[in-house]
N, C-alpha and C. Protein backbone atom coordinates (compact mmCIF):
# COMPACT_ATOMS: atom_id res chain seq x y z
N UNK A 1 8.05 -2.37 1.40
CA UNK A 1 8.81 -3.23 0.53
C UNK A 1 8.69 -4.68 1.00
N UNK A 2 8.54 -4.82 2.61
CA UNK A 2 8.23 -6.39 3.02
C UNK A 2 6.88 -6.64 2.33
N UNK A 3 5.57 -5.91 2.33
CA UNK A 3 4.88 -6.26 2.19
C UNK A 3 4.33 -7.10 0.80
N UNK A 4 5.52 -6.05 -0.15
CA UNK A 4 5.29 -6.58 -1.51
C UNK A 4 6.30 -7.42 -1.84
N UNK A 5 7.26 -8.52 -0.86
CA UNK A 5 8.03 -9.23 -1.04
C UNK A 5 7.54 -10.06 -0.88
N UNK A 6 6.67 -10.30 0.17
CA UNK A 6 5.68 -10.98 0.50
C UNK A 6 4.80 -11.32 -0.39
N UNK A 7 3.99 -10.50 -0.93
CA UNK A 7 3.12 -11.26 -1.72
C UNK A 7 3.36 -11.14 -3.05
N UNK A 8 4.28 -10.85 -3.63
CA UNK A 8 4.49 -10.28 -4.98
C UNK A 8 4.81 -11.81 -5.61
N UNK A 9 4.80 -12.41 -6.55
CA UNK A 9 5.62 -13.94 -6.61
C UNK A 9 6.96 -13.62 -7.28
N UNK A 10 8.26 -14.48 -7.08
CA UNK A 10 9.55 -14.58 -7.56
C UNK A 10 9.99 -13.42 -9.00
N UNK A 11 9.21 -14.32 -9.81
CA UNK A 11 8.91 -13.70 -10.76
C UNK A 11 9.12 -12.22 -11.54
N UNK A 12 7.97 -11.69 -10.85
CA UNK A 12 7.68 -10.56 -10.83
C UNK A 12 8.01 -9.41 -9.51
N UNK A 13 9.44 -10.31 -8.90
CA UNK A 13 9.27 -9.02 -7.45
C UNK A 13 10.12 -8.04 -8.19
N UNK A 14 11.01 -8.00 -9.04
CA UNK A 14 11.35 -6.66 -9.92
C UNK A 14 10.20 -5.67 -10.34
N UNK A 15 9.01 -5.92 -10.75
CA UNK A 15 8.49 -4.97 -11.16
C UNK A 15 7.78 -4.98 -9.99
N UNK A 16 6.86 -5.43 -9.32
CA UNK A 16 6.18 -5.00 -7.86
C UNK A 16 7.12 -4.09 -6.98
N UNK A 17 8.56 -4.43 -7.01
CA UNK A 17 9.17 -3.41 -6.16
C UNK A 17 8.96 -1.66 -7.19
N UNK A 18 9.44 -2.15 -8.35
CA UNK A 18 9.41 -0.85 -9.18
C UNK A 18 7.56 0.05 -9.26
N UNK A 19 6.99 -0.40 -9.02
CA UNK A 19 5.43 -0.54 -8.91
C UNK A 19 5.33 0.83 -7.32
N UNK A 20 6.32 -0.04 -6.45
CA UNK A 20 6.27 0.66 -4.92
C UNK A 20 7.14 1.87 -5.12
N UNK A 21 7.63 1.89 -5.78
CA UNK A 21 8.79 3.17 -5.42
C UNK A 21 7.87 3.80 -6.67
N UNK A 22 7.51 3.64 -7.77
CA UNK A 22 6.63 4.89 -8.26
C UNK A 22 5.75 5.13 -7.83
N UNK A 23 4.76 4.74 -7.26
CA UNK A 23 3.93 5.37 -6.00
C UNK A 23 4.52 6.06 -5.27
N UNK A 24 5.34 5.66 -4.43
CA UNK A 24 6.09 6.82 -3.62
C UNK A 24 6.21 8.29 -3.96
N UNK A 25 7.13 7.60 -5.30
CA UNK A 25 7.64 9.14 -5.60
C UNK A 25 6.07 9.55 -6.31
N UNK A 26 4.70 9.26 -7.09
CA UNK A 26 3.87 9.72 -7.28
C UNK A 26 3.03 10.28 -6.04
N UNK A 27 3.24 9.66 -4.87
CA UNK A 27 2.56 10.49 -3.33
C UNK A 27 3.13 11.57 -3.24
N UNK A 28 5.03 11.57 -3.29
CA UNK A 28 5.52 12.67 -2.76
C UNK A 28 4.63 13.88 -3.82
N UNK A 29 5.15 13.92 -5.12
CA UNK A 29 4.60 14.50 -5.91
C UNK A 29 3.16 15.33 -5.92
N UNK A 30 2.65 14.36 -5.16
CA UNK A 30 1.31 14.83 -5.21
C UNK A 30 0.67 15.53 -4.08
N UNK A 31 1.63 15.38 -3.16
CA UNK A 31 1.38 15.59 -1.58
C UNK A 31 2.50 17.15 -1.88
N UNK A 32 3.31 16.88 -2.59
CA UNK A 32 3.94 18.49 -2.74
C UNK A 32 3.30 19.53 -3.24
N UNK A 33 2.42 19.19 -4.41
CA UNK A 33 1.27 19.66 -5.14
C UNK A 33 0.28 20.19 -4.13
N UNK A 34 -0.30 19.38 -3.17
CA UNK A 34 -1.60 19.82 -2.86
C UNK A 34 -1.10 20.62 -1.15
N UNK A 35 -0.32 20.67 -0.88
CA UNK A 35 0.54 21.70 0.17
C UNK A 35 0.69 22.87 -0.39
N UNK A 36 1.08 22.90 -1.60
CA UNK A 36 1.76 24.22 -1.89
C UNK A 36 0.06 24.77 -2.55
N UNK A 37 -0.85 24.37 -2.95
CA UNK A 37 -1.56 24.63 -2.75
C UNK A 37 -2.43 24.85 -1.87
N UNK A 38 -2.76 24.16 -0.78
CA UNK A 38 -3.02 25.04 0.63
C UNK A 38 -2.41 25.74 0.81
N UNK A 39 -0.85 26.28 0.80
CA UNK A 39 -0.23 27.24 1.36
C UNK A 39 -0.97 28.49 0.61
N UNK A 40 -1.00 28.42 -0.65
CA UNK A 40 -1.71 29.83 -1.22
C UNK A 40 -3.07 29.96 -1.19
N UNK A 41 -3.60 29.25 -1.38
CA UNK A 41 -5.66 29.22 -1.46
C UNK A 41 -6.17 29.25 0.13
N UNK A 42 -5.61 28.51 1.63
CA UNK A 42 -6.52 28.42 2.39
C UNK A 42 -6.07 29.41 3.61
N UNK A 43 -6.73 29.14 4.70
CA UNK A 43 -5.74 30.40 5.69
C UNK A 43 -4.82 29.92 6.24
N UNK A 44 -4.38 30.31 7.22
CA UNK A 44 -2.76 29.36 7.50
C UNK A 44 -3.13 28.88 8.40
N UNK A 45 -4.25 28.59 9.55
CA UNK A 45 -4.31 27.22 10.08
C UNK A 45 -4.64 26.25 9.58
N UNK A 46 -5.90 26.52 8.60
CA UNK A 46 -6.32 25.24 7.79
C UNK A 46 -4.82 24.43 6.94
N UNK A 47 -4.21 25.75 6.43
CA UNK A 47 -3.23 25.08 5.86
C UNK A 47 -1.90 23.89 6.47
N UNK A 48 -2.28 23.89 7.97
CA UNK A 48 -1.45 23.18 8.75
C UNK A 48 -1.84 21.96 8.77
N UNK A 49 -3.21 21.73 8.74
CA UNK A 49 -4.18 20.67 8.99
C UNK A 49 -3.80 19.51 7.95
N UNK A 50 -3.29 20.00 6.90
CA UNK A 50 -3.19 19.37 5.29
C UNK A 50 -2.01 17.91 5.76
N UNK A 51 -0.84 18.22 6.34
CA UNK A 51 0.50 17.43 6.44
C UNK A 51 -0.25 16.22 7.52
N UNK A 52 -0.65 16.49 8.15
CA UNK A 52 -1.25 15.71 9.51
C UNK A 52 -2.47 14.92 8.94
N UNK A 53 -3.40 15.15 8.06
CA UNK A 53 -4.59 14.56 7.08
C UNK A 53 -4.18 13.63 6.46
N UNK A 54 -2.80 14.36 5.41
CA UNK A 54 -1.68 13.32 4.27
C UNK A 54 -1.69 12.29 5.65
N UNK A 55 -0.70 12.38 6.39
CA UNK A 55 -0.01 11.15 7.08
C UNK A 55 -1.47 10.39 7.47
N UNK A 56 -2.51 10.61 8.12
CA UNK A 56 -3.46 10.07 9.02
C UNK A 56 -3.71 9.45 7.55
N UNK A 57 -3.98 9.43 6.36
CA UNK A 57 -4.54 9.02 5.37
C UNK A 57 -3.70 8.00 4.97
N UNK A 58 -2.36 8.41 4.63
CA UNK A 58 -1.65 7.09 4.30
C UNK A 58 -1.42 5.72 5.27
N UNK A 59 -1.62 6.38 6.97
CA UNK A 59 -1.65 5.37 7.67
C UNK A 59 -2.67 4.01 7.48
N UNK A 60 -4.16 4.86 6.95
CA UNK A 60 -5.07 3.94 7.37
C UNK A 60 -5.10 3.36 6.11
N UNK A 61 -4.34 3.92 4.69
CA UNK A 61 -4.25 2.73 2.96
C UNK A 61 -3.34 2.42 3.66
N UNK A 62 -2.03 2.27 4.63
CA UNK A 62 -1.34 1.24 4.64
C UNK A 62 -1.91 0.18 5.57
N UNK A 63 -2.35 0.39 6.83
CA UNK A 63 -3.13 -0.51 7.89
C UNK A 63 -4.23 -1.32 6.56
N UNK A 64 -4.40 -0.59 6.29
CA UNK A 64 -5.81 -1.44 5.28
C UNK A 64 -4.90 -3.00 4.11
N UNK A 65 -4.30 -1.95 3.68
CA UNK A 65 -3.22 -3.06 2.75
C UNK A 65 -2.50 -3.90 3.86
N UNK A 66 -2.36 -4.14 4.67
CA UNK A 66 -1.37 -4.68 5.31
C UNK A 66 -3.06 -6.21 6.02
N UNK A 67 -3.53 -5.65 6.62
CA UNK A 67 -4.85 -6.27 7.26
C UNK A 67 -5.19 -7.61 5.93
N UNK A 68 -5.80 -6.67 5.10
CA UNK A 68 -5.92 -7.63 3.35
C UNK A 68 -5.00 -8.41 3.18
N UNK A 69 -3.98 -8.13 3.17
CA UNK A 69 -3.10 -9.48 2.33
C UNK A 69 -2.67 -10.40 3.84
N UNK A 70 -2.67 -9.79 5.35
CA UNK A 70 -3.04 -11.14 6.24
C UNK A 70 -3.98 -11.90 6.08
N UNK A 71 -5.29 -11.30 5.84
CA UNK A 71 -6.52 -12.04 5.64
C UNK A 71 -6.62 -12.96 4.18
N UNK A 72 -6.39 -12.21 3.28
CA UNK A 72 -6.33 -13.27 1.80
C UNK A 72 -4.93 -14.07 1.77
N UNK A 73 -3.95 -14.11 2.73
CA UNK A 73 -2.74 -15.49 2.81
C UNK A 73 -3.33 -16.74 3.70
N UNK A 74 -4.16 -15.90 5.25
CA UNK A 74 -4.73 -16.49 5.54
C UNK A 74 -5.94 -17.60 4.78
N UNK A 75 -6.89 -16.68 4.18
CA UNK A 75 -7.78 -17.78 3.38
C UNK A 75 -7.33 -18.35 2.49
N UNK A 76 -6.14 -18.23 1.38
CA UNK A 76 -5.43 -18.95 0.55
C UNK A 76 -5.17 -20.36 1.40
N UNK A 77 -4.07 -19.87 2.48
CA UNK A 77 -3.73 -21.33 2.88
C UNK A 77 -5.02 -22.32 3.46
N UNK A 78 -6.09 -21.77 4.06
CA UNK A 78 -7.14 -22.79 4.13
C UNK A 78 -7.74 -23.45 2.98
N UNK A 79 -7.70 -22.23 1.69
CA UNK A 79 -8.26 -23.11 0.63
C UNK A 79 -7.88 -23.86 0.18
N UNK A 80 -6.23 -23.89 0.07
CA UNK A 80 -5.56 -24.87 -0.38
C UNK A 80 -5.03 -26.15 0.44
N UNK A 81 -5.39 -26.17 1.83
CA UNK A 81 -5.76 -27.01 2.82
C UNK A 81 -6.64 -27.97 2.64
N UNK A 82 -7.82 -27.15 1.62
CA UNK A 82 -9.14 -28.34 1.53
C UNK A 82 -8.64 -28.97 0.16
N UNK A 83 -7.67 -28.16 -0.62
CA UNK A 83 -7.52 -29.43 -1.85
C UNK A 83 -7.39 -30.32 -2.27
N UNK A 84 -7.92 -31.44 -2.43
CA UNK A 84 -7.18 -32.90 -2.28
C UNK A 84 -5.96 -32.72 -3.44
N UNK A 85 -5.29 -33.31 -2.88
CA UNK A 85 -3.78 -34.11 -3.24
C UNK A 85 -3.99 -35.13 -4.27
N UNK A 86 -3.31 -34.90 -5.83
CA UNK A 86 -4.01 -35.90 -6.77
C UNK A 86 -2.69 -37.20 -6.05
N UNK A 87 -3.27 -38.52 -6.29
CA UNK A 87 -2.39 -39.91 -5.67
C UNK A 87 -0.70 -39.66 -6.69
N UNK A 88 0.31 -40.32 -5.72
CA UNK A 88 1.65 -40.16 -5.97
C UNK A 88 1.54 -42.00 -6.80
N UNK A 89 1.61 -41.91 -7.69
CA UNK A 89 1.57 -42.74 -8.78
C UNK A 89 2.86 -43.00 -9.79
């Protein structure tokens, strides 16, 4: 939720927050889905492997999203560093 407070603008942080929480609940959803499917289709160690994959997976889309929007605030503020300033007239 920091992350998309952060970059979301004024504006629009109502729907960017609403944006984050349906993902959520579309992960849980989907991560309930594909468990309860390992539980019946694979053997029961593989099926352990599944919860520990989910998390290792969401770690590295969140590390990834989090890395990106340091790096593109970062290059924003340099670009807009090189802008000239129209004269105070």
């Amino acid at each position: 939720m920091t992350l998309i407070q952060g970059t979301v603008p004024a504006a629009r942080l109502n729907e960017g927050m609403t944006l984050a929480v349906t993902a959520l609940l579309t992960g849980i959803a989907a991560g309930s889905a594909a468990a309860g499917w390992a539980a019946e289709h694979l053997p029961h160690p593989a099926a352990f492997t599944v919860p520990p994959a989910a998390a290792l997976l969401a770690a590295a889309a969140a590390s990834t999203a989090v890395v990106g929007t340091k790096w593109r605030r970062g290059r924003a503020s340099s670009d807009t560093e090189r802008v000239p300033t129209p004269d105070a007239r």
